[in-house]
Protein backbone atom coordinates (compact mmCIF):
# COMPACT_ATOMS: atom_id res chain seq x y z
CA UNK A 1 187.29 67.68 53.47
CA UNK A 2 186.72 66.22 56.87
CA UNK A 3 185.22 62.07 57.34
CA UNK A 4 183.52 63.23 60.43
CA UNK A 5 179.72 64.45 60.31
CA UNK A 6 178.51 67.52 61.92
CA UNK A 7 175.82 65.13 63.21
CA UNK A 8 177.66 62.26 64.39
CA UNK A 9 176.80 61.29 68.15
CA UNK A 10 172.88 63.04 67.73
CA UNK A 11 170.45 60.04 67.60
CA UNK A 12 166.80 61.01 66.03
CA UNK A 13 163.36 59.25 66.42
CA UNK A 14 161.25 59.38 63.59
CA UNK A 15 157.94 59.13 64.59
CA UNK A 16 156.30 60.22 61.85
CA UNK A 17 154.69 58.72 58.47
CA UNK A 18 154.39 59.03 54.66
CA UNK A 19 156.76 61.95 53.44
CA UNK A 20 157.61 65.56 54.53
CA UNK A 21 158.33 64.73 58.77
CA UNK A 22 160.44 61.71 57.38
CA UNK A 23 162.48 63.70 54.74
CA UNK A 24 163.63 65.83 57.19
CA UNK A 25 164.81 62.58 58.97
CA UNK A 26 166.51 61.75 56.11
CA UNK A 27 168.75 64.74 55.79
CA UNK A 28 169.41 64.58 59.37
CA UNK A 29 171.06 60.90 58.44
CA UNK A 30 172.59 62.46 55.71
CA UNK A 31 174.95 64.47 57.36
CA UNK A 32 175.60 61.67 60.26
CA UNK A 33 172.69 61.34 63.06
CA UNK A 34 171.57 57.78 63.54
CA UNK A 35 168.26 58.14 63.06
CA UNK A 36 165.48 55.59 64.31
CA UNK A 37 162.08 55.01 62.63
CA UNK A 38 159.38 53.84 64.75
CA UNK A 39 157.10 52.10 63.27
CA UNK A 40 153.49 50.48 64.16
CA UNK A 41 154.00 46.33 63.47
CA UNK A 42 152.00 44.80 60.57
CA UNK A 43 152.62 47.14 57.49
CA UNK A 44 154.70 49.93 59.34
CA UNK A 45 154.49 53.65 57.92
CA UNK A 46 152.45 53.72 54.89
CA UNK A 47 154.48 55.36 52.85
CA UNK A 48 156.14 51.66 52.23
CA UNK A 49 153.10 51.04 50.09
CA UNK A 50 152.54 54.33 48.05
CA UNK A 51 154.91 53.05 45.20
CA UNK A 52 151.22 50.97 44.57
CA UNK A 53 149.41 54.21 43.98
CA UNK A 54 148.42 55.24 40.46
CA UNK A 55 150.02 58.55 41.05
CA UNK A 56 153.23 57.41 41.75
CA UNK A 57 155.30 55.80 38.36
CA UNK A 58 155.79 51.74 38.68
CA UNK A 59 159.31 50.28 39.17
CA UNK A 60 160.50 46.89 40.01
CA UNK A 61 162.49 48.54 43.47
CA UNK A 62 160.66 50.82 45.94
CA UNK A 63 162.20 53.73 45.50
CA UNK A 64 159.81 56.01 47.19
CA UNK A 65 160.32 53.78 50.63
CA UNK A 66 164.13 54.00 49.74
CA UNK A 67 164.02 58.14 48.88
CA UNK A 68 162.51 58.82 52.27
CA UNK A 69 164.03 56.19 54.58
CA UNK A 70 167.52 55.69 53.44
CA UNK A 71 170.13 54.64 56.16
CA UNK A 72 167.65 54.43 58.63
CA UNK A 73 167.45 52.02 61.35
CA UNK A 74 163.81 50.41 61.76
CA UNK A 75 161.80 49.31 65.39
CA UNK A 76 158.73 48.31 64.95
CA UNK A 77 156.29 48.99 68.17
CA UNK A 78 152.96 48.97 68.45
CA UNK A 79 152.32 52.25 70.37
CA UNK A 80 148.90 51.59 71.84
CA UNK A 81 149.78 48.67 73.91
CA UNK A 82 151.54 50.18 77.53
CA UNK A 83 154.38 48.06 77.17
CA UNK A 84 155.64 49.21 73.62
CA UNK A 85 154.73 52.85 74.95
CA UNK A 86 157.00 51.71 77.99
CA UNK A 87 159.78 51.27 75.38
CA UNK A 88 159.77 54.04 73.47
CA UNK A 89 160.21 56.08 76.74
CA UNK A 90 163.50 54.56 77.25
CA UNK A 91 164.62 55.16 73.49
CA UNK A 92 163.24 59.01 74.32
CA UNK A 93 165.31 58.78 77.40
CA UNK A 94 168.68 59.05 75.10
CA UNK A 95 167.52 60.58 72.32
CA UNK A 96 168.53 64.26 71.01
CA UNK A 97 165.63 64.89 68.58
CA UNK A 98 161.90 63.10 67.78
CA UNK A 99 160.16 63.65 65.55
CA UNK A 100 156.34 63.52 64.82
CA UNK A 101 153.41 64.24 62.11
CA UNK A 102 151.17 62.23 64.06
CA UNK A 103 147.51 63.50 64.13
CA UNK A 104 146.86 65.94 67.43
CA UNK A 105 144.23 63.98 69.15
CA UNK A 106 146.50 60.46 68.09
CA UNK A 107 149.73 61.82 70.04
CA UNK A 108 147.07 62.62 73.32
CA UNK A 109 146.50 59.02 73.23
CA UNK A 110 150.09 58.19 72.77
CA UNK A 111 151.43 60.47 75.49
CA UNK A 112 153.47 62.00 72.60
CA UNK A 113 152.71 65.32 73.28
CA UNK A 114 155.87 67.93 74.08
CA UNK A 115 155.11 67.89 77.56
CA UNK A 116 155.00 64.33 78.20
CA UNK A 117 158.17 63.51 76.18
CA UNK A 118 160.52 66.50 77.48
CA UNK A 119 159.21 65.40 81.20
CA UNK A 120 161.46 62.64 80.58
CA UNK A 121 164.07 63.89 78.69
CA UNK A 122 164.66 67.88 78.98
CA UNK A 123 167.08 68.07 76.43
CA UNK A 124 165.31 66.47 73.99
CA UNK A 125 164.38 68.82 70.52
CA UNK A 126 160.80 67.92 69.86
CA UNK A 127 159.77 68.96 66.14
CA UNK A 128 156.32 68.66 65.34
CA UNK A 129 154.61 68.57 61.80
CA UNK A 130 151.51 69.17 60.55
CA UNK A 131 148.99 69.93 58.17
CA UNK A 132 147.55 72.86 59.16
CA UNK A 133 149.46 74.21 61.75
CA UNK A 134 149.07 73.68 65.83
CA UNK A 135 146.19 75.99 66.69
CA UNK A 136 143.01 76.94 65.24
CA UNK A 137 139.64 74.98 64.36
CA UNK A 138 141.52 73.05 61.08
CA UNK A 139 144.43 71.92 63.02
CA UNK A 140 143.16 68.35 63.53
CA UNK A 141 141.75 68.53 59.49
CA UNK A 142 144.22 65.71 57.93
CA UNK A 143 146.57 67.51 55.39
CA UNK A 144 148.77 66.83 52.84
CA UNK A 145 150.34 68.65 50.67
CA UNK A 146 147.74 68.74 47.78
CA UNK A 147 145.22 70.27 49.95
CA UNK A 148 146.68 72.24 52.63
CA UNK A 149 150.20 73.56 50.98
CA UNK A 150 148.89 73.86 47.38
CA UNK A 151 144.96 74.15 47.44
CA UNK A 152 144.62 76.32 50.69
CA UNK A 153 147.56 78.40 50.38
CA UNK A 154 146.11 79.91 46.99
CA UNK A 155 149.33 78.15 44.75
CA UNK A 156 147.48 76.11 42.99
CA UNK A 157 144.41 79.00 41.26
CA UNK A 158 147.76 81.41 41.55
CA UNK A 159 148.98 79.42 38.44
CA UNK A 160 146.21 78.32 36.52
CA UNK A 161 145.63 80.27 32.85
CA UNK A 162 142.36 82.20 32.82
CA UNK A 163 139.74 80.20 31.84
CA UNK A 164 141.03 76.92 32.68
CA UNK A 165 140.09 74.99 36.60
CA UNK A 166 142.96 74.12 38.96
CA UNK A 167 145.48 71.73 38.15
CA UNK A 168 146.60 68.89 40.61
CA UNK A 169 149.87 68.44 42.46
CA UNK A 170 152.46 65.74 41.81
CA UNK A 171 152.73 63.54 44.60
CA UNK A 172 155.31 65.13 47.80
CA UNK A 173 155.89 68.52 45.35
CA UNK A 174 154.75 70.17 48.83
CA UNK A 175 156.63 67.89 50.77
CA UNK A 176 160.27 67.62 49.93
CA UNK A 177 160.26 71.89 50.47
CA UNK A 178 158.18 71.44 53.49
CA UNK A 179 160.77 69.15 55.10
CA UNK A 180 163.57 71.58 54.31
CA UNK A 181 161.92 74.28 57.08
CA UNK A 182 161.49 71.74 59.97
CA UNK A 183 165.08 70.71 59.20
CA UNK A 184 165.75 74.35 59.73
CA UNK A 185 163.57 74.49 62.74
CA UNK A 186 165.50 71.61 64.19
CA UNK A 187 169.24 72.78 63.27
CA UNK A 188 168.16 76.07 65.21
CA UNK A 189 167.24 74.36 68.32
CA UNK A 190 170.70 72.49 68.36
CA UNK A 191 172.38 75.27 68.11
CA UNK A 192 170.09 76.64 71.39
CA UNK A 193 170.49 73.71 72.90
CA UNK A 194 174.31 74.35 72.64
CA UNK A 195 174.08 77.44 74.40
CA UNK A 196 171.31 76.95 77.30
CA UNK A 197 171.58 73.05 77.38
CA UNK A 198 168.16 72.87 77.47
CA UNK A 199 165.80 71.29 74.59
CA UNK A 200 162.75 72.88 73.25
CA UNK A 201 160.23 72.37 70.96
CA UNK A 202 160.11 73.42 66.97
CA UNK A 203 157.00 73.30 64.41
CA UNK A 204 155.82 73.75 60.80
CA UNK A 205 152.87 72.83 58.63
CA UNK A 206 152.21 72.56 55.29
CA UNK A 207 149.82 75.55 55.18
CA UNK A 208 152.60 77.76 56.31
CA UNK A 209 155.02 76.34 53.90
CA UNK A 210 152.50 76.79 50.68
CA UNK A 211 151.99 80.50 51.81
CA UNK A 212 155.89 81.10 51.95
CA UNK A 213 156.73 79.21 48.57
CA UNK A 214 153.79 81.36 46.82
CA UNK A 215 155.53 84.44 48.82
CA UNK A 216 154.99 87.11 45.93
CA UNK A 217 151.00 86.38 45.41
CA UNK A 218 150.37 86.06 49.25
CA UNK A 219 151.92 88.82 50.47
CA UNK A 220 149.91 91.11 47.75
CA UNK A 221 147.18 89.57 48.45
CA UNK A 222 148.01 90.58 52.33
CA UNK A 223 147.95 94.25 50.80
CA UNK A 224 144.98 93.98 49.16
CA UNK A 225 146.35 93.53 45.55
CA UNK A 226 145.69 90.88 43.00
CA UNK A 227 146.95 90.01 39.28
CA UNK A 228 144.38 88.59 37.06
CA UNK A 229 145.18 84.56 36.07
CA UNK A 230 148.01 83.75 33.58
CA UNK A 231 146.67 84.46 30.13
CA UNK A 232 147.60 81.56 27.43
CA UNK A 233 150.96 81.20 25.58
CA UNK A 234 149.15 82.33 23.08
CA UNK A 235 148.45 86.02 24.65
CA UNK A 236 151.58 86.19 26.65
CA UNK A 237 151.64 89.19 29.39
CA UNK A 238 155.95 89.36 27.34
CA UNK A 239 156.45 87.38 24.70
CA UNK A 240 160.37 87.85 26.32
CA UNK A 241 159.01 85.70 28.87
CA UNK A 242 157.41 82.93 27.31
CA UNK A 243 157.70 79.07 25.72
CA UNK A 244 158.19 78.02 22.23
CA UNK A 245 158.01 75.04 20.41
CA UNK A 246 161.59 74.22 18.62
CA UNK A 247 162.18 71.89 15.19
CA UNK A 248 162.87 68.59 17.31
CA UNK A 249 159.75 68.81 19.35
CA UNK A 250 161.66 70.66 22.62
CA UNK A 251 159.94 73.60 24.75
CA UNK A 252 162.23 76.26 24.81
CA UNK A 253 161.84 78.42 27.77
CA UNK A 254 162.97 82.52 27.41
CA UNK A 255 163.26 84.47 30.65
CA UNK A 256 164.50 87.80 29.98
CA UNK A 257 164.36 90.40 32.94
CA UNK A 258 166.97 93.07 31.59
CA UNK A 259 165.37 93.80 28.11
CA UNK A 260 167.34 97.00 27.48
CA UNK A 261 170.48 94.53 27.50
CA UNK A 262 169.11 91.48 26.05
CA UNK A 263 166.40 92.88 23.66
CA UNK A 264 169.11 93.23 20.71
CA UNK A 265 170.47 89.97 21.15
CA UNK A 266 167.14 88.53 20.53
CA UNK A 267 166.91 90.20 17.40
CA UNK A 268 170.15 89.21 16.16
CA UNK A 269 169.63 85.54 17.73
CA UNK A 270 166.32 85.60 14.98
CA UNK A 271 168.15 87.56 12.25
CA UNK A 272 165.63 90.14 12.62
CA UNK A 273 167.29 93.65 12.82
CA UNK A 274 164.51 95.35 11.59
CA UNK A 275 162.15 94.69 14.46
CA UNK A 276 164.84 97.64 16.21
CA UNK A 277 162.92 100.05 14.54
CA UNK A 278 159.37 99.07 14.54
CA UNK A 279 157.16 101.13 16.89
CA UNK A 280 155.36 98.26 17.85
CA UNK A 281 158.59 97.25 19.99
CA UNK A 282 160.07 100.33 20.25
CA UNK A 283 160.32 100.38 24.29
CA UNK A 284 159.72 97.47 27.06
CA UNK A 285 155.98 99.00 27.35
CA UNK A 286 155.24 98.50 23.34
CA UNK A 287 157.00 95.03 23.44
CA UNK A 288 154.34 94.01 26.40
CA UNK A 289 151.24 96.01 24.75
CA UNK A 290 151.93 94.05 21.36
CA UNK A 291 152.90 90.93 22.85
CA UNK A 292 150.58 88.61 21.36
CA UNK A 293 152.19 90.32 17.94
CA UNK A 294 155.92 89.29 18.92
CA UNK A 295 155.10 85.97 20.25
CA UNK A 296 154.04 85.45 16.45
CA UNK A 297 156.67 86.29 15.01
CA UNK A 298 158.98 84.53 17.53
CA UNK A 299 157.10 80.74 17.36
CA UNK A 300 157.55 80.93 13.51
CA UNK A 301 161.30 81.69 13.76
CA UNK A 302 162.24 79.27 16.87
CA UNK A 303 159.98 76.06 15.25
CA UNK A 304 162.64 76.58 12.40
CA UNK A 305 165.31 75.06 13.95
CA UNK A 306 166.20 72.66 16.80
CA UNK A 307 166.79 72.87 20.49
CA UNK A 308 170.29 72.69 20.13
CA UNK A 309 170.71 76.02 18.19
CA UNK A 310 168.54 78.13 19.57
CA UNK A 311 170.73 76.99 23.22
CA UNK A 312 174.38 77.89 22.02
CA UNK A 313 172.98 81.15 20.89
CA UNK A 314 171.35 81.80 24.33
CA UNK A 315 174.26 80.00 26.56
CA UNK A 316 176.79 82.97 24.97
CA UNK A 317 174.77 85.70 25.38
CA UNK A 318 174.27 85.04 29.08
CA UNK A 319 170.15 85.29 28.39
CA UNK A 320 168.29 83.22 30.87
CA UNK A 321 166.67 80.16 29.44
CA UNK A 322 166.33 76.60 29.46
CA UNK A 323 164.65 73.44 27.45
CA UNK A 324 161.47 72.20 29.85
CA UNK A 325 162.86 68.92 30.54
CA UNK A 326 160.62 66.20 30.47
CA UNK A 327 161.41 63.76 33.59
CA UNK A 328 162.79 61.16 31.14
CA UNK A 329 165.65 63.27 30.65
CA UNK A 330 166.66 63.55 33.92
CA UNK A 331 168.95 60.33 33.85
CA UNK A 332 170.65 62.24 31.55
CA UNK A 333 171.45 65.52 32.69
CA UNK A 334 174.80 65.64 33.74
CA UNK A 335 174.34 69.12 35.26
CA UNK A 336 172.66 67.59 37.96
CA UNK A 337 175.60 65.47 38.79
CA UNK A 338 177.50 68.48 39.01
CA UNK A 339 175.59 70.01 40.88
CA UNK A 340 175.39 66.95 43.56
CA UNK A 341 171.67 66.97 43.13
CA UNK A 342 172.22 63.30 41.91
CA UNK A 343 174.17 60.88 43.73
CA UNK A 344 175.28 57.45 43.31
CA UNK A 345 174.02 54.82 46.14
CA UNK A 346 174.53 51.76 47.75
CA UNK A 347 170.86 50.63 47.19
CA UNK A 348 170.13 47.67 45.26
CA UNK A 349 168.43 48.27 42.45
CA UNK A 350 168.71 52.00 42.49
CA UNK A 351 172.23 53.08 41.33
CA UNK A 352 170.96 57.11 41.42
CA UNK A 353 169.20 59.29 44.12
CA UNK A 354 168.30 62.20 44.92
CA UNK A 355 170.57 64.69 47.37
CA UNK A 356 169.65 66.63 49.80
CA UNK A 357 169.70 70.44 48.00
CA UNK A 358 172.81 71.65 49.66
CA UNK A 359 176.12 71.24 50.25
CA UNK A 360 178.72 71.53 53.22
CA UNK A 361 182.35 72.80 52.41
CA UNK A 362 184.02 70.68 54.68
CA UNK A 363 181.80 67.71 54.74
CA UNK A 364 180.76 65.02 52.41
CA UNK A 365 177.30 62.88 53.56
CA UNK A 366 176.53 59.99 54.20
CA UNK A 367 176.45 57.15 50.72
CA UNK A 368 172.66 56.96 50.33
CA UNK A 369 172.14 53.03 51.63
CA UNK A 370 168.43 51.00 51.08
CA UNK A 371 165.72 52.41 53.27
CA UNK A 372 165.16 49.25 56.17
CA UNK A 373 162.57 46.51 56.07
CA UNK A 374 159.86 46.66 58.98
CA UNK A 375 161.10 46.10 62.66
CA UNK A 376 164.66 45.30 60.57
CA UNK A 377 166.50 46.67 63.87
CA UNK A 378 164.02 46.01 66.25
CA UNK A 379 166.29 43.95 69.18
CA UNK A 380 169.45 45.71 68.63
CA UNK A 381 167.73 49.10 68.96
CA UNK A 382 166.00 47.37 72.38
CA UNK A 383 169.41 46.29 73.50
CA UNK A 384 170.94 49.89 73.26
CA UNK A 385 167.54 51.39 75.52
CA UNK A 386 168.67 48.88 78.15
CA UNK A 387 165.53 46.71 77.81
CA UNK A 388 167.39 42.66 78.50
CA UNK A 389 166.89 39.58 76.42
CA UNK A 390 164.15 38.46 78.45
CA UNK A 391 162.12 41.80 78.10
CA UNK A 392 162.55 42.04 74.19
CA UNK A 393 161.25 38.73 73.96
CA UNK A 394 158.15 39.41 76.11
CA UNK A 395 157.29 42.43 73.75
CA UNK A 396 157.52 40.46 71.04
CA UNK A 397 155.58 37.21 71.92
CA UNK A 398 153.00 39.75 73.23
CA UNK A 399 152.51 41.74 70.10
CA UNK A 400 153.84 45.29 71.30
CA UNK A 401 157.07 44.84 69.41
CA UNK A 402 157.94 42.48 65.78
């Protein structure tokens, strides 16, 4: 296990707001690139506020701010005066990658368009998000994940029960995944870059993403074939495939694929042996056609006893399952430590986060630190684009830069 980074050296602009653009920022940091947010003075990227929303659960730290900014260095400069616009071309000058969700018709008025930026700086990896991709008549329709990676790609009526209207998205479920394909993008076009020298310019969209993550549905739907809405646990298309309520008030959650392997440890696991024999389960076809029947039979077994017992059975007998967490019990699920999907941090307030959902062999990242305050890094960031003493201190008794 190496201390170096495989991103050490790169240096990232993050012009970009709220949460999908930025967490690919993040990961970026992660694994060693000092990454830059630009920010507009005053309040900075919105997403520092969104731990006020009613969606989003109340804590004394702001650990959505925290999440999505984490050891990142903050300038804050307000892009629509020339001279602020004058310093972000030096910072573009020696950076590797920037970053942007910014509205279409927002980065003409910038100059933050591909062409202007790589004029400057032809080795620069430009990686553009947004909501609904970067042609079309909805490209300049604002998007965020609710509407254009959930509603529009068909994910959200995909899993609704028959009967029942749409549910609603939990804030950045879109997001998070989202930001995992422009990282891709970008990785990609470093590894180009390595070979021609030359930058280039990457993109993705949370349309795109919605229509990949509900893969199976969209591409039948692509060949003209549909499945009618989930019926109700209740009427279950395989009661092998199903929920059940357990004697401590736990969801237990049965996934079994193979039944010819795992049908006759179910029927040992509820001391049911004769159920081998009855025609109504005979084969995989009579188990589905008499679901309904079997789901019976199997929620007045599995409320009989607890959570616990019903999982040591399953855990031995390889059958996939799992208890439907609720998010409370997250803090204690020490899977997810060992699977380095939770991480201790440096962050006051906020002993836990969450990791980025890989890993690297040879490579540990970067201790999660506290995501900056507004313009926190604003002169030493100056200093490093060349600008003098004299220069910062213009921007900043003129407004352009705090």
């Amino acid at each position: 296990m190496t201390t170096r980074l495989p991103l050490e050296g790169l240096r990232v602009l993050d012009v970009s707001s709220f949460i999908a653009a930025p967490a690919a920022a993040v990961i970026l940091g992660d694994y060693g690139a000092d990454v830059i947010k630009v920010e507009p003075p005053g309040e900075g990227d919105p997403h520092r506020g969104n731990i006020n929303l009613t969606s989003f659960p109340k804590a004394e730290v702001n650990y959505p701010w925290h999440l999505d900014a984490r050891n990142k260095r903050s300038i804050a400069l307000d892009l629509k005066r020339p001279e602020a616009r004058a310093a972000l071309d030096r910072l573009i000058d020696k950076a590797d990658i920037l970053i942007t969700n910014y509205p279409f018709p927002v980065r003409a008025r910038l100059r933050l368009g591909y062409e202007e930026v790589s004029a400057r700086n032809p080795r620069l990896i430009y990686a553009s998000f947004s909501g609904y991709g970067e042609e079309g008549s909805d490209k300049d329709q604002p998007g965020y994940d609710s509407n254009a990676y959930f509603a529009r790609s068909g994910l959200l009526d995909a899993i609704r029960h028959e009967g029942q209207p749409p549910g609603f998205a939990l804030p950045a479920q879109g997001d998070r995944p989202s930001a995992m394909a422009l990282l891709s993008a970008i990785l990609l076009a470093l590894i180009d870059r390595g070979r021609t020298g030359k930058g280039t310019w990457v993109a993705s969209n949370l349309l795109a993403n919605g229509l990949w993550s509900n893969g199976v549905y969209a591409q039948a739907a692509l060949v003209g074939s549909y499945l009618e809405n989930r019926p109700p646990r209740e009427r279950p298309r395989s009661a092998l495939a199903n929920i059940y309520l357990t004697s401590d008030d736990r969801w237990l959650q049965i996934n079994v694929t193979n039944e010819t392997r795992d049908w006759p440890a179910i029927l040992e696991m509820i001391e049911r042996p004769d159920l081998a024999v009855d025609p109504r389960f005979a084969e995989r076809k009579d188990r589905h056609a008499n679901a309904p029947v079997l789901r019976e039979i199997l929620d007045g077994i599995i409320a009989t006893r607890p959570f616990a017992h019903w999982n040591r059975f399953l855990k031995a007998r390889a059958i996939p399952h799992s208890r439907i967490n609720r998010l409370q019990d997250i803090s204690d699920d020490a899977q997810a430590v060992s699977a380095r999907a939770v991480v201790e941090t440096d962050i006051p307030g906020m002993p836990r986060t969450l990791a980025a959902p890989f890993q690297l062999g040879h490579a540990e990242p970067r201790r999660p630190g506290p995501g900056p305050t507004l313009g926190q890094h604003t002169d030493v960031i100056l200093r490093e684009a060349g600008l003098s003493e004299n220069e910062i201190a213009a921007l900043k008794a003129g407004g352009a830069a705090a």
